[in-house]
N, C-alpha and C. Protein backbone atom coordinates (compact mmCIF):
# COMPACT_ATOMS: atom_id res chain seq x y z
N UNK A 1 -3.01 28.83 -40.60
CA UNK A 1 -2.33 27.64 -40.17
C UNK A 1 -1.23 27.30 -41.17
N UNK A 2 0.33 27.43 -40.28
CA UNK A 2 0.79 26.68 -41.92
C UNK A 2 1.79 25.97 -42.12
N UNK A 3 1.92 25.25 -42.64
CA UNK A 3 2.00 23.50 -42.78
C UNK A 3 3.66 23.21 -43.16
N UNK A 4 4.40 22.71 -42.17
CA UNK A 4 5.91 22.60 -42.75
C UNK A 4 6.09 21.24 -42.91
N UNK A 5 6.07 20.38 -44.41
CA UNK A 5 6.17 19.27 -44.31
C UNK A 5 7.46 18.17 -43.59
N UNK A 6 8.40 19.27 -43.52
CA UNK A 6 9.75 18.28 -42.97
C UNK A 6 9.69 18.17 -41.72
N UNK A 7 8.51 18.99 -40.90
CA UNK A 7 8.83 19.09 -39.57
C UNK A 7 7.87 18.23 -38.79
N UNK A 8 8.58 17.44 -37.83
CA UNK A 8 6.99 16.32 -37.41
C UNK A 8 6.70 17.16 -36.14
N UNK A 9 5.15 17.04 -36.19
CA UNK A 9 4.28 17.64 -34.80
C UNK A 9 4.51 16.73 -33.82
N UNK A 10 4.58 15.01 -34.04
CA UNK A 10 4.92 14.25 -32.81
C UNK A 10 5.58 14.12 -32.21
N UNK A 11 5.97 13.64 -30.86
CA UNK A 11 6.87 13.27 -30.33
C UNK A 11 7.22 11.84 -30.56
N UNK A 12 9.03 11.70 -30.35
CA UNK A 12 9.15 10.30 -30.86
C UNK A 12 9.34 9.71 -29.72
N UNK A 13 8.75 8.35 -29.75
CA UNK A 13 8.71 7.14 -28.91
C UNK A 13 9.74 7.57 -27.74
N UNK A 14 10.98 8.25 -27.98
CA UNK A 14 11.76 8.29 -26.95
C UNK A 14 11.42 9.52 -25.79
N UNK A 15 10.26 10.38 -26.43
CA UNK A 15 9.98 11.03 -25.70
C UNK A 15 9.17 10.49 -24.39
N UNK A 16 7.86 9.57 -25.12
CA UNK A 16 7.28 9.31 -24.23
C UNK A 16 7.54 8.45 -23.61
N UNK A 17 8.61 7.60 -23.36
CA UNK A 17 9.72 6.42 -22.94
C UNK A 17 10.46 7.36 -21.54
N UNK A 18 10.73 8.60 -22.11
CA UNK A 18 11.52 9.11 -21.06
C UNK A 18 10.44 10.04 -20.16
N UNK A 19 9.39 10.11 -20.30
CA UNK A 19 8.47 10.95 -19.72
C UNK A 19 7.95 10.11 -18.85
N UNK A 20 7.19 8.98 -19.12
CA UNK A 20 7.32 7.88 -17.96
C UNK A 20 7.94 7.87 -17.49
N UNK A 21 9.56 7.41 -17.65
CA UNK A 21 10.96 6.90 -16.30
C UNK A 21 10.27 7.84 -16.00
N UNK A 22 10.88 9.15 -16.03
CA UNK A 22 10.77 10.53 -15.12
C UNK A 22 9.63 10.43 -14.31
N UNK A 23 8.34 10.35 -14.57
CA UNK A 23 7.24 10.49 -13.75
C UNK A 23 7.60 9.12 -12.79
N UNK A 24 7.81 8.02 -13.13
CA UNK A 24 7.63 6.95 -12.31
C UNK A 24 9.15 7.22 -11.02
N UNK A 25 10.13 7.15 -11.68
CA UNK A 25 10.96 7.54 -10.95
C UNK A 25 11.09 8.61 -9.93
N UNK A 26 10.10 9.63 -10.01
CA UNK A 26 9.78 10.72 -9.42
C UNK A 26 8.88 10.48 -8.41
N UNK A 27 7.97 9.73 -8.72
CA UNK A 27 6.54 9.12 -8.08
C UNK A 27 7.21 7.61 -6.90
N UNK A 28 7.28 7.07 -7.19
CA UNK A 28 8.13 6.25 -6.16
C UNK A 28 9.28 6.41 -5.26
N UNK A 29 10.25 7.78 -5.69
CA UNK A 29 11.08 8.17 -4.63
C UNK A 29 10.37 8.51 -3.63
N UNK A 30 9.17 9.43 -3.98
CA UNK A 30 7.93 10.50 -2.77
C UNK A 30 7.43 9.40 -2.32
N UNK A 31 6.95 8.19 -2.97
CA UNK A 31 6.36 7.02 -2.13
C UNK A 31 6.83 6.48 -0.96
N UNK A 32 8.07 6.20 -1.47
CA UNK A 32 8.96 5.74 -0.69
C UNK A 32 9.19 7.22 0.44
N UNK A 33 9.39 7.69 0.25
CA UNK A 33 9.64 8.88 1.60
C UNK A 33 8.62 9.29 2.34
N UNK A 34 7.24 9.21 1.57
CA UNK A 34 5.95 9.35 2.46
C UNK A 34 6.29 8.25 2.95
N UNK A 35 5.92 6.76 2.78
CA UNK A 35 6.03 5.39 3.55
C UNK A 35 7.42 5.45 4.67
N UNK A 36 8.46 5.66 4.66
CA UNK A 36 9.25 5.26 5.19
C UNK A 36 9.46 6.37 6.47
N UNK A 37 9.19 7.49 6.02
CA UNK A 37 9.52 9.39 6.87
C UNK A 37 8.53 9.50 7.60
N UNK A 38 8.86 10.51 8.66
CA UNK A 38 7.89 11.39 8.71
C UNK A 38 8.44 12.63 8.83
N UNK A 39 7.34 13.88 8.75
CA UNK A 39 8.09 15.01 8.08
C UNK A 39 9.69 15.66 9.10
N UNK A 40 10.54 16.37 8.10
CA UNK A 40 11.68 16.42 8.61
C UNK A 40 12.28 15.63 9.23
N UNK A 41 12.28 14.20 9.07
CA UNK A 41 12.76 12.76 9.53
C UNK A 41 14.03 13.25 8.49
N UNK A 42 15.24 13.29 8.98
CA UNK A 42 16.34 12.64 8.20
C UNK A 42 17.11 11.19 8.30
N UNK A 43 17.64 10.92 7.12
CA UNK A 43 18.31 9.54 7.21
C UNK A 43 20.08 9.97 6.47
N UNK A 44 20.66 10.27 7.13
CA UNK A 44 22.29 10.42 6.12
C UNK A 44 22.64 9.45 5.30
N UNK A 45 23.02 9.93 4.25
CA UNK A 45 23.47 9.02 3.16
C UNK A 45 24.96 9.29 2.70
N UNK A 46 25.33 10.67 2.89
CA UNK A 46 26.41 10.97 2.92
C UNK A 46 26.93 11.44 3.82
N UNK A 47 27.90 11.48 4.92
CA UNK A 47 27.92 12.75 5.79
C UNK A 47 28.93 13.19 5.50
N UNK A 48 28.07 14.57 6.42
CA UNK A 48 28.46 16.34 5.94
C UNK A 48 28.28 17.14 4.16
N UNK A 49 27.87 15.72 3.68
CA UNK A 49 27.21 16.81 2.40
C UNK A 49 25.59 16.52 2.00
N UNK A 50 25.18 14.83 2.14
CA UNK A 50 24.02 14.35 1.89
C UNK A 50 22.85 13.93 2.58
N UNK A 51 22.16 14.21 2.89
CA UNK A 51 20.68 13.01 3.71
C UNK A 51 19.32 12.94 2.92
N UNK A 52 18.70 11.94 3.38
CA UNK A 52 17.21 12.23 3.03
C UNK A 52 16.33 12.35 3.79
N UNK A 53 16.50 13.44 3.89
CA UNK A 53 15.39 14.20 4.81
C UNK A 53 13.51 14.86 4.21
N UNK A 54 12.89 13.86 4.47
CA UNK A 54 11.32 13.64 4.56
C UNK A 54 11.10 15.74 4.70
N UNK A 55 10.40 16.08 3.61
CA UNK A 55 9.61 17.91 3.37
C UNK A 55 9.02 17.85 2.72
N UNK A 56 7.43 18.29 3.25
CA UNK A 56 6.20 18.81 2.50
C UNK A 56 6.29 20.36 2.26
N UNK A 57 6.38 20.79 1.27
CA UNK A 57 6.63 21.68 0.78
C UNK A 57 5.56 22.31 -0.03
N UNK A 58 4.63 23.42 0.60
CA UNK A 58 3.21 23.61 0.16
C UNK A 58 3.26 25.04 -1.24
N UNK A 59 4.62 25.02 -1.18
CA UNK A 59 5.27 26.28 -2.24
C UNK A 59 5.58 25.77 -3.41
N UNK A 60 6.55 26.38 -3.98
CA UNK A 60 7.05 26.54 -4.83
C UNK A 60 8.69 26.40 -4.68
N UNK A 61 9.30 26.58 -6.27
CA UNK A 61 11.25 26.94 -6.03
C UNK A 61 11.47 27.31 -4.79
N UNK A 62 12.34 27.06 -3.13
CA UNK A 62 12.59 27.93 -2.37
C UNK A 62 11.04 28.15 -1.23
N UNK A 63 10.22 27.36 -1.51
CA UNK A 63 9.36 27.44 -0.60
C UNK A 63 8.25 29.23 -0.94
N UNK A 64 8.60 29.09 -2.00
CA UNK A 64 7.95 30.56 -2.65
C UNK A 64 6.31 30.35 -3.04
N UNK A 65 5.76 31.44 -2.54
CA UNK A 65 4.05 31.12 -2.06
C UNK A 65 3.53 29.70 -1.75
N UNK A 66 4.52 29.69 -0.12
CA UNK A 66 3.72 28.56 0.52
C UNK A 66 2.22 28.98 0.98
N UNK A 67 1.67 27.60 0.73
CA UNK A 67 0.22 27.77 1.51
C UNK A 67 -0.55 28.48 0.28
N UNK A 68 -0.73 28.38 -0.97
CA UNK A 68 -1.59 29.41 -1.55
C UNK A 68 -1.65 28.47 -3.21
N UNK A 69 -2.36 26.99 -2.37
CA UNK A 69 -2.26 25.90 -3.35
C UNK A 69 -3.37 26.53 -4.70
N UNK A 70 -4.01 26.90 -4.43
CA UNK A 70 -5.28 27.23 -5.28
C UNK A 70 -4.58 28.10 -6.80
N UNK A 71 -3.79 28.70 -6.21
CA UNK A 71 -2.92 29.36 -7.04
C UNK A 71 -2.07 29.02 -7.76
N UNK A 72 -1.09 27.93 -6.93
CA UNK A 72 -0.33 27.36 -7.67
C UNK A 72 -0.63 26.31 -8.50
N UNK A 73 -1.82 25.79 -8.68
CA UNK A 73 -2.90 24.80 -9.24
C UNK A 73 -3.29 26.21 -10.63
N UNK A 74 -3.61 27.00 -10.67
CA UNK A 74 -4.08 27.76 -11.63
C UNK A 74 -2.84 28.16 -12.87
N UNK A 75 -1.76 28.17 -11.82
CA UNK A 75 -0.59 28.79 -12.63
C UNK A 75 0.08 27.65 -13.19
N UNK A 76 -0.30 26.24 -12.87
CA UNK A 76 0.96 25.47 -13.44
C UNK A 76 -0.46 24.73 -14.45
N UNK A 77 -1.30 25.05 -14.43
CA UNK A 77 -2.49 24.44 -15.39
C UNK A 77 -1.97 25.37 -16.86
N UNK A 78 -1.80 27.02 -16.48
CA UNK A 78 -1.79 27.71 -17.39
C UNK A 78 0.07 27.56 -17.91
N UNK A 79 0.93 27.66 -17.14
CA UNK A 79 2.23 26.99 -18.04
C UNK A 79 2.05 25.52 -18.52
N UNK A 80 1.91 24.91 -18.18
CA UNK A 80 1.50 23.29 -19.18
C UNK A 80 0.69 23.63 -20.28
N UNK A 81 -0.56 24.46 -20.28
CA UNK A 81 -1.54 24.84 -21.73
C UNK A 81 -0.60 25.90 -22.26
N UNK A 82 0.52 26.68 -21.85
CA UNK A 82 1.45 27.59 -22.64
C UNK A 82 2.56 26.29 -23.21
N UNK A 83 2.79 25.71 -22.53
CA UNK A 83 4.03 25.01 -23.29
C UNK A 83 3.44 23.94 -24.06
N UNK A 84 2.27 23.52 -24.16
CA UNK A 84 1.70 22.83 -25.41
C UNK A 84 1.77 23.82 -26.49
N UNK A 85 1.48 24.92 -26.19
CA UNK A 85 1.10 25.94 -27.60
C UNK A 85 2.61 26.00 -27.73
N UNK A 86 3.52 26.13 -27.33
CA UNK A 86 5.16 26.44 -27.76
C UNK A 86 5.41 25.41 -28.34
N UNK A 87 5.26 24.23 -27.86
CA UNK A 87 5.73 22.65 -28.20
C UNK A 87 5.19 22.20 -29.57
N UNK A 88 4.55 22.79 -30.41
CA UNK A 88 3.90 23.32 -31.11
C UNK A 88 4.63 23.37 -32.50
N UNK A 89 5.55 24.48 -32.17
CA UNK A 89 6.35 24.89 -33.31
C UNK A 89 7.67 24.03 -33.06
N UNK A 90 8.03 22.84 -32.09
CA UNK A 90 9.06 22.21 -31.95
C UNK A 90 9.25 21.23 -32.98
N UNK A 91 10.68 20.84 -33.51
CA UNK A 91 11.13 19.58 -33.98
C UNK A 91 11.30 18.74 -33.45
N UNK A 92 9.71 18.03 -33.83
CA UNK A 92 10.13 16.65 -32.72
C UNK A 92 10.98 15.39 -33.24
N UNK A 93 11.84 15.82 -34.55
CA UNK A 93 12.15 15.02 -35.05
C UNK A 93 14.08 14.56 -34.38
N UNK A 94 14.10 15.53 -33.59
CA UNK A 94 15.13 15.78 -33.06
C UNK A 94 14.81 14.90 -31.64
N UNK A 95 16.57 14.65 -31.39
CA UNK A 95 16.73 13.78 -30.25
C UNK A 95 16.48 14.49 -28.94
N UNK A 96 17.07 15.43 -28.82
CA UNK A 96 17.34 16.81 -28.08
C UNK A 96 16.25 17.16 -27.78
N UNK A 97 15.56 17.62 -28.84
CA UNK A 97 14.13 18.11 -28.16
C UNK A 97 12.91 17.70 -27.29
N UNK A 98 13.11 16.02 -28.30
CA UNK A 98 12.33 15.09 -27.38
C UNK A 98 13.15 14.95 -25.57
N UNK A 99 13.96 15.22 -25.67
CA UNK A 99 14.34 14.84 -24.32
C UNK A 99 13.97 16.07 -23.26
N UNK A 100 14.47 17.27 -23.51
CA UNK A 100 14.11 18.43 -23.05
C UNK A 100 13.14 18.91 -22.74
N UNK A 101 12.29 18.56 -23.26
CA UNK A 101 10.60 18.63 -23.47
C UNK A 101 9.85 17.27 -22.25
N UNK A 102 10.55 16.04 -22.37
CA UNK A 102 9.70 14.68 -21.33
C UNK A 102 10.81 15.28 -20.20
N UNK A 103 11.74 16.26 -20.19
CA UNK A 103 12.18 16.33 -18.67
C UNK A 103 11.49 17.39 -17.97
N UNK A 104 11.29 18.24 -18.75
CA UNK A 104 10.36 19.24 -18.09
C UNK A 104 8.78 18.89 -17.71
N UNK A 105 8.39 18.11 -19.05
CA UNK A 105 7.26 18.01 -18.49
C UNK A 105 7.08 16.80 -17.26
N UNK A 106 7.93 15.71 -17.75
CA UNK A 106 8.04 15.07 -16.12
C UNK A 106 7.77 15.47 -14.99
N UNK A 107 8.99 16.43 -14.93
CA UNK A 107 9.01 17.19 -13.83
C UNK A 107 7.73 18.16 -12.85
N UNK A 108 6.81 18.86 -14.53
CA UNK A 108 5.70 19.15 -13.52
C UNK A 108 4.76 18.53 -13.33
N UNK A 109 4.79 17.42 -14.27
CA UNK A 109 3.65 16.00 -13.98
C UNK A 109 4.08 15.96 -12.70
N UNK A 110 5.12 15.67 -11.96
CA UNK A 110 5.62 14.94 -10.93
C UNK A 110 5.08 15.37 -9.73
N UNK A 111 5.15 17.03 -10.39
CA UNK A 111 5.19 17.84 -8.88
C UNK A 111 3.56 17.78 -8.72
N UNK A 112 3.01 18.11 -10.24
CA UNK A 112 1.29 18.34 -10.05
C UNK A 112 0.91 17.52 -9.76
N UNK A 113 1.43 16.28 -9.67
CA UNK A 113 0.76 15.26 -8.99
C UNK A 113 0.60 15.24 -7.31
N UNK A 114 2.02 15.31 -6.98
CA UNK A 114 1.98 15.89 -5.09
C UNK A 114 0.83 16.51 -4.63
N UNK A 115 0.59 17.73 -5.66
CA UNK A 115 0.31 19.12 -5.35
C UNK A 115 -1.48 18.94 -5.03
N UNK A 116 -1.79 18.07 -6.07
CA UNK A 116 -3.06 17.92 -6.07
C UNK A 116 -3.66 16.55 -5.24
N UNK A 117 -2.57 15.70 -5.12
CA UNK A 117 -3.19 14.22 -4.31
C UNK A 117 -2.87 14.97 -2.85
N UNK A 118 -1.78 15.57 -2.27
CA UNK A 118 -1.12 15.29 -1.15
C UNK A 118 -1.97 17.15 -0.56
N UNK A 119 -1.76 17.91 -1.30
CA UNK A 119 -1.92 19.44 -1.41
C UNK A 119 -0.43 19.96 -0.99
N UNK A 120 0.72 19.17 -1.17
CA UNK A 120 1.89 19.82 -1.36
C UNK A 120 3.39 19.24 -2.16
N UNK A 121 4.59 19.41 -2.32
CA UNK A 121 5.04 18.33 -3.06
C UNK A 121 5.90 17.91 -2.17
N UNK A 122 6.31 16.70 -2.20
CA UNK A 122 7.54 15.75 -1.71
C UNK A 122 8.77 16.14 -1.69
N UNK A 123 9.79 16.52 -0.82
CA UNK A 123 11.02 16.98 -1.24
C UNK A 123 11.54 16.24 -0.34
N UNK A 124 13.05 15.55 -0.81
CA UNK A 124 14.08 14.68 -0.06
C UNK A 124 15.31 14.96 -0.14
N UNK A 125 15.68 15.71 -0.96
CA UNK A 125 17.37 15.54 -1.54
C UNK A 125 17.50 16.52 -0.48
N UNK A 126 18.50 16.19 0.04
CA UNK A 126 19.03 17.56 1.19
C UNK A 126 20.69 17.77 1.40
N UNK A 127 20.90 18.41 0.53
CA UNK A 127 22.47 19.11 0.38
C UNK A 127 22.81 19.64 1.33
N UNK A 128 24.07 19.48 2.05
CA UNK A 128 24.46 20.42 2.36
C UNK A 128 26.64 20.51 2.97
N UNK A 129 26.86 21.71 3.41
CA UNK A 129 28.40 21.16 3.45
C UNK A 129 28.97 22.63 4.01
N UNK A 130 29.23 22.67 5.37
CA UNK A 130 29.83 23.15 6.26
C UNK A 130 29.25 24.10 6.51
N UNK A 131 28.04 24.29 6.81
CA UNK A 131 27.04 25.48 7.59
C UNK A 131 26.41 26.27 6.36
N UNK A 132 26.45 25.31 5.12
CA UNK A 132 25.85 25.50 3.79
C UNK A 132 24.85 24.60 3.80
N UNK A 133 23.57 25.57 3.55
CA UNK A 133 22.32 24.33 3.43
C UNK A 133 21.60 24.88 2.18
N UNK A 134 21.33 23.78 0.92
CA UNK A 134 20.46 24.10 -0.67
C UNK A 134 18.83 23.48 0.63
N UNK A 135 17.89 24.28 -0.39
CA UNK A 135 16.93 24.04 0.19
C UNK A 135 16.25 22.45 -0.42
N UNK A 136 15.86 21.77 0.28
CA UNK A 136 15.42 20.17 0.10
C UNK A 136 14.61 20.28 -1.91
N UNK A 137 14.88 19.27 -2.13
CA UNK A 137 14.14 19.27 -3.66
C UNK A 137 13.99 17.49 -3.91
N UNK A 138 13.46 17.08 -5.02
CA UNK A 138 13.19 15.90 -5.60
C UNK A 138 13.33 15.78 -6.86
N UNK A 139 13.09 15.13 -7.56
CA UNK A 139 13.66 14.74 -8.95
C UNK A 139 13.19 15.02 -9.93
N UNK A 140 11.65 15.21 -9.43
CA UNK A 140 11.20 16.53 -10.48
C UNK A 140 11.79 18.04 -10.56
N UNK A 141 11.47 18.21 -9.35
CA UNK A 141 12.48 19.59 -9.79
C UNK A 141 13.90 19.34 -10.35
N UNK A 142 14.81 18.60 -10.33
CA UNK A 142 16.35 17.93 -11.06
C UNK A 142 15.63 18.00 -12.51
N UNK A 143 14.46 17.24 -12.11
CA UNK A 143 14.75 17.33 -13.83
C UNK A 143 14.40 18.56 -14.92
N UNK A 144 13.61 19.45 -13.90
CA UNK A 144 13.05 20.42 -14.79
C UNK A 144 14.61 21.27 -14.36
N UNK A 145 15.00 21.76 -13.58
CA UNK A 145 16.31 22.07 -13.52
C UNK A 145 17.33 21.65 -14.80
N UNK A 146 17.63 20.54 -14.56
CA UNK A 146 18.56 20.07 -15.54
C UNK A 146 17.99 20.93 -16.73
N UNK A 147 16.82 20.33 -17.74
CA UNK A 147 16.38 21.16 -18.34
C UNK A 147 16.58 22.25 -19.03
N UNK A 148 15.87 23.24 -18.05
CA UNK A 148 16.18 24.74 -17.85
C UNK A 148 17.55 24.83 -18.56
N UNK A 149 18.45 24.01 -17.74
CA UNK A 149 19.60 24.32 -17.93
C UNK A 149 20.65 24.49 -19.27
N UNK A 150 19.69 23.20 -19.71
CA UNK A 150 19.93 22.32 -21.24
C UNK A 150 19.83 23.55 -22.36
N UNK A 151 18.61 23.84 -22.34
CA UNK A 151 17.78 25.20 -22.79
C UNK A 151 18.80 26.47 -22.86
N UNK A 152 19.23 26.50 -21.52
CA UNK A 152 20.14 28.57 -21.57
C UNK A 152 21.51 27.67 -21.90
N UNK A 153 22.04 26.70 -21.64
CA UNK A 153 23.09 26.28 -22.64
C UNK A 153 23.17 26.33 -24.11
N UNK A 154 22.40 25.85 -24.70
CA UNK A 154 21.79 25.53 -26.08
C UNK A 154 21.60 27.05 -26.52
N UNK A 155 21.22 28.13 -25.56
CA UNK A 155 21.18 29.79 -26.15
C UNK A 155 22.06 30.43 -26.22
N UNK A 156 23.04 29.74 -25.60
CA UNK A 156 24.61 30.40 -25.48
C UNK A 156 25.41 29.95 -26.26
N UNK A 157 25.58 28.38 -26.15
CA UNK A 157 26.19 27.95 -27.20
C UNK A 157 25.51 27.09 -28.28
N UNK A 158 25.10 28.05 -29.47
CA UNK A 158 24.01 27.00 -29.95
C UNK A 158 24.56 25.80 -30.97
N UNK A 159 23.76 24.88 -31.45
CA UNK A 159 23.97 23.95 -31.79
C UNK A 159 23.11 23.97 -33.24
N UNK A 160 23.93 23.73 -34.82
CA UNK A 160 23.22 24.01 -36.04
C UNK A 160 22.35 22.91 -35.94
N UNK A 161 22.17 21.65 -35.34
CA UNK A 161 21.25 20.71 -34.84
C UNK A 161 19.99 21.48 -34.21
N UNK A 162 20.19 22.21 -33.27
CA UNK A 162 19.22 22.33 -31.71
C UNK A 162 18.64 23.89 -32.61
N UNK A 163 16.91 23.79 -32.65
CA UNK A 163 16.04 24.23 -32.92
C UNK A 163 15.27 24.18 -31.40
N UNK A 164 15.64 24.49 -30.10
CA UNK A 164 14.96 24.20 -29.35
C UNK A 164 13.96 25.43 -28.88
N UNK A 165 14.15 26.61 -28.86
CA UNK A 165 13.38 28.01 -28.63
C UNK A 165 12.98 28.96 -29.71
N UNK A 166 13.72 28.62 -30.87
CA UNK A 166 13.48 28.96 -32.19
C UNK A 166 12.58 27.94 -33.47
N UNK A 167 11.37 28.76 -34.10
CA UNK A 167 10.88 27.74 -34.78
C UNK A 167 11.45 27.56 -35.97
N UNK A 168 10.68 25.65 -36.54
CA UNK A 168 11.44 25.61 -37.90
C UNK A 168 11.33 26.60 -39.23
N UNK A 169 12.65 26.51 -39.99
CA UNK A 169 12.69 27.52 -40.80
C UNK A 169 11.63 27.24 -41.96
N UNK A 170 11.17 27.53 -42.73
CA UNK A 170 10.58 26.88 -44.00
C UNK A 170 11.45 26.57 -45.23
N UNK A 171 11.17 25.40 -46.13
CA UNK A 171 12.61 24.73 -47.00
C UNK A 171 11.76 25.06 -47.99
């Protein structure tokens, strides 16, 4: 085990500040669309690019291994107990990290929550624009998206700040 005193194991207050919004904000959009929808009910919000269109979605990214909840319950148990062990060697002393870290995990709080109350997740956002259709998503996935994104940015162009996939050095 071994011990880097400059580096804090916790997360700071702003993590778990933003890990709530995210879950709550995530959790009351699906409320609101279970209560108000029913499935594939759309409502336009924009037209020709936006609606909110009510999808139970028993998959994954893209509707990938629908119907095979048991599974996807096993696999997102075992990435959440992998990204504790990664989260691990993180600087939580950093702004960045804390944020990157309550968006992702938001995000699969959000979804594992669907997954296991409903047995599928909530999807509303529905893009689309001239015989172009993104497949429906919610704000958990945005946020683990965003994320993701934050992450292969930060690998490309890195930042002498951002320790985010690399652990701390020893001083």
């Amino acid at each position: 085990m071994s011990s880097l005193p400059s580096q804090s194991i916790r997360p700071l207050p702003l993590f778990w500040g933003t890990l709530f919004l995210g879950i709550t904000l995530d959790q009351i959009s699906k409320f609101w669309s279970l209560e108000f929808f029913r499935p594939l009910q759309t409502q336009v919000l924009l037209d020709g690019f936006w609606n909110w269109t009510y999808v139970e979605n028993t998959g994954v990214a893209f509707g990938f291994l629908q119907g095979h909840n048991n599974l996807l319950a096993i696999v997102i148990l075992l990435i959440l107990g992998l990204s504790y062990w990664i989260a691990r060697d993180f600087d939580w002393r950093q702004k960045e990290v804390n944020l990157i870290a309550a968006f992702i995990l938001s995000g699969a709080i959000g979804n594992g929550i669907d997954r296991f109350r409903h047995g599928f997740v909530i999807d509303f956002v529905d893009w689309h624009y001239k015989g172009w259709h993104w497949p429906a998503f919610n704000i958990a996935d945005s946020l683990i998206c965003l994320s993701v994104t934050w992450i292969l940015l930060r690998q490309i162009f890195p930042s002498k700040k951002s320790l985010l996939l690399s652990p701390p050095q020893n001083e």
